[in-house]
Protein backbone atom coordinates (compact mmCIF):
# COMPACT_ATOMS: atom_id res chain seq x y z
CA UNK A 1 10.23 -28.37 8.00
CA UNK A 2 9.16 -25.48 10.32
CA UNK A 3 11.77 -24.62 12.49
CA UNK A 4 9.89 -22.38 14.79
CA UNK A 5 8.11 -24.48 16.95
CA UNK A 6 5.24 -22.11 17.51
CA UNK A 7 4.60 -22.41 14.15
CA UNK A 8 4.97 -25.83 13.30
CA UNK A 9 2.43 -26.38 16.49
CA UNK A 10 -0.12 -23.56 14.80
CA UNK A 11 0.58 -26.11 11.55
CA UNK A 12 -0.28 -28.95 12.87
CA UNK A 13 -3.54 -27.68 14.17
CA UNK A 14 -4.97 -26.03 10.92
CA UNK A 15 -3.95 -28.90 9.15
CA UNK A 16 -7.65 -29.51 8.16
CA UNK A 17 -8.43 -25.57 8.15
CA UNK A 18 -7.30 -24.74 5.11
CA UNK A 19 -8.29 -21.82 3.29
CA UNK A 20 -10.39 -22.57 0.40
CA UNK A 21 -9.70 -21.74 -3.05
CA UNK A 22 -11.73 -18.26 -4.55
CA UNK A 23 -13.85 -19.70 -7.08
CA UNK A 24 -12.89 -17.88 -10.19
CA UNK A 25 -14.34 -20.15 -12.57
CA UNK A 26 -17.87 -20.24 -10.79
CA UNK A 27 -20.94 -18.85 -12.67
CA UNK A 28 -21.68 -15.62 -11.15
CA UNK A 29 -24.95 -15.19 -9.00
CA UNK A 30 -27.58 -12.54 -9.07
CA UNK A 31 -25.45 -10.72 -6.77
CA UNK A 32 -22.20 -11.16 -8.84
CA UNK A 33 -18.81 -10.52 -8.12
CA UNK A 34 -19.90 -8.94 -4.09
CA UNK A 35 -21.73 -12.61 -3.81
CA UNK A 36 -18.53 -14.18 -4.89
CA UNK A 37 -16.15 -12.64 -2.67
CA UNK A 38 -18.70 -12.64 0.55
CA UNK A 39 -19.17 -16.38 0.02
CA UNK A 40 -15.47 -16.47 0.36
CA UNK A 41 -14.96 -14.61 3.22
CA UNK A 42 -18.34 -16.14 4.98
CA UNK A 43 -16.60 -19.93 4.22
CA UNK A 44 -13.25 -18.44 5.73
CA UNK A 45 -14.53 -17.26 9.17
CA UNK A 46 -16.58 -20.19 10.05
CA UNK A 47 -15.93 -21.63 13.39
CA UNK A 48 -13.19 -19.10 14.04
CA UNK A 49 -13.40 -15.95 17.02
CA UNK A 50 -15.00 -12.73 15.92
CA UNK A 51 -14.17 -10.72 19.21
CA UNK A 52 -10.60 -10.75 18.22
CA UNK A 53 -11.22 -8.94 14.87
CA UNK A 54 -14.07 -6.68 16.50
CA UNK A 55 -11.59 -3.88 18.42
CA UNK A 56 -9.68 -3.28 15.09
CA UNK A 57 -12.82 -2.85 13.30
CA UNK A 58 -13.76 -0.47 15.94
CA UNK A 59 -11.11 1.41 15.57
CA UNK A 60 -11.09 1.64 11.90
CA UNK A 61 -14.39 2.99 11.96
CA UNK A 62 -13.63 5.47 14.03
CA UNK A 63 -11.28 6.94 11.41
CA UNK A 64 -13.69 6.65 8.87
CA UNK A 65 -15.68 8.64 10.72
CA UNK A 66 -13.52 11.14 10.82
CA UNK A 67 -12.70 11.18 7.76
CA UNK A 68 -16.04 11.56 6.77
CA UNK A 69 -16.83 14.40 8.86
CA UNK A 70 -14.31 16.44 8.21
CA UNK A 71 -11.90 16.60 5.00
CA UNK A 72 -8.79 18.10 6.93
CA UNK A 73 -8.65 15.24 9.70
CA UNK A 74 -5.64 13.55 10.54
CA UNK A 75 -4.78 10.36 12.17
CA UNK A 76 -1.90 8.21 12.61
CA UNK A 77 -1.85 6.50 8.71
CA UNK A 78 -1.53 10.23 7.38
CA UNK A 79 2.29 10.18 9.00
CA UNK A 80 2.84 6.46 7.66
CA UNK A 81 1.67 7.77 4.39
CA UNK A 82 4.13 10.75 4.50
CA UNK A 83 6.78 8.30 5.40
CA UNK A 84 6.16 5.51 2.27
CA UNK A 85 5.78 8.99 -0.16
CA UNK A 86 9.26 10.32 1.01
CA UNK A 87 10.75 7.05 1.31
CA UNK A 88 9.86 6.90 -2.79
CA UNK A 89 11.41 10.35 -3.73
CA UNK A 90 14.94 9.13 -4.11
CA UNK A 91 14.09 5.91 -5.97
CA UNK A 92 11.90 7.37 -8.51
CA UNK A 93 14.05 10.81 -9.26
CA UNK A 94 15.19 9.71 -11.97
CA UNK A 95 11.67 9.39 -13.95
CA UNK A 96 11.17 13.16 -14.15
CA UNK A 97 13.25 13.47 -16.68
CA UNK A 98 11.32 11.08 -18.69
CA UNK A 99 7.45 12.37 -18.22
């Protein structure tokens, strides 16, 4: 039982909107695996708001962009990177040793 009743409303809603199952065990097509994984995605966004998903698009295209254009650019994901590689140091100093 959802106890947050956001949830439990967003639940009863998409009761019927389920996401359907990745057919792994489906003969591939002529387009193969990218036909198999944009049929999924295709039967996933029916009927739902593509606005929403538009501005981060946008945005992520903007850093690809730059990223493109110029090897040395730097945008906000460099610092989260930094953050996630430091964060590892201390679990993983043990391994040197062993390589």
């Amino acid at each position: 039982m959802e106890t947050n009743p956001f949830r439990a409303q967003r639940a009863v809603q998409n009761e019927d909107q389920s996401d359907p199952p990745l057919p792994h065990d489906a003969p591939l097509s002529a387009e193969g695996w990218f036909g198999v994984i944009r049929t999924h995605i295709v039967t996933r966004v029916v009927g739902r708001n593509w606005w929403v998903r538009a501005p981060l698009l946008v945005i992520l295209l903007w850093l690809l962009r730059g990223y493109a254009a110029d090897p040395m650019y730097s945008s906000i994901f460099d610092g989260i990177n930094l953050g996630f590689h430091e964060a590892g140091m201390p679990p993983f100093r043990g391994w040197e040793a062993v390589s």
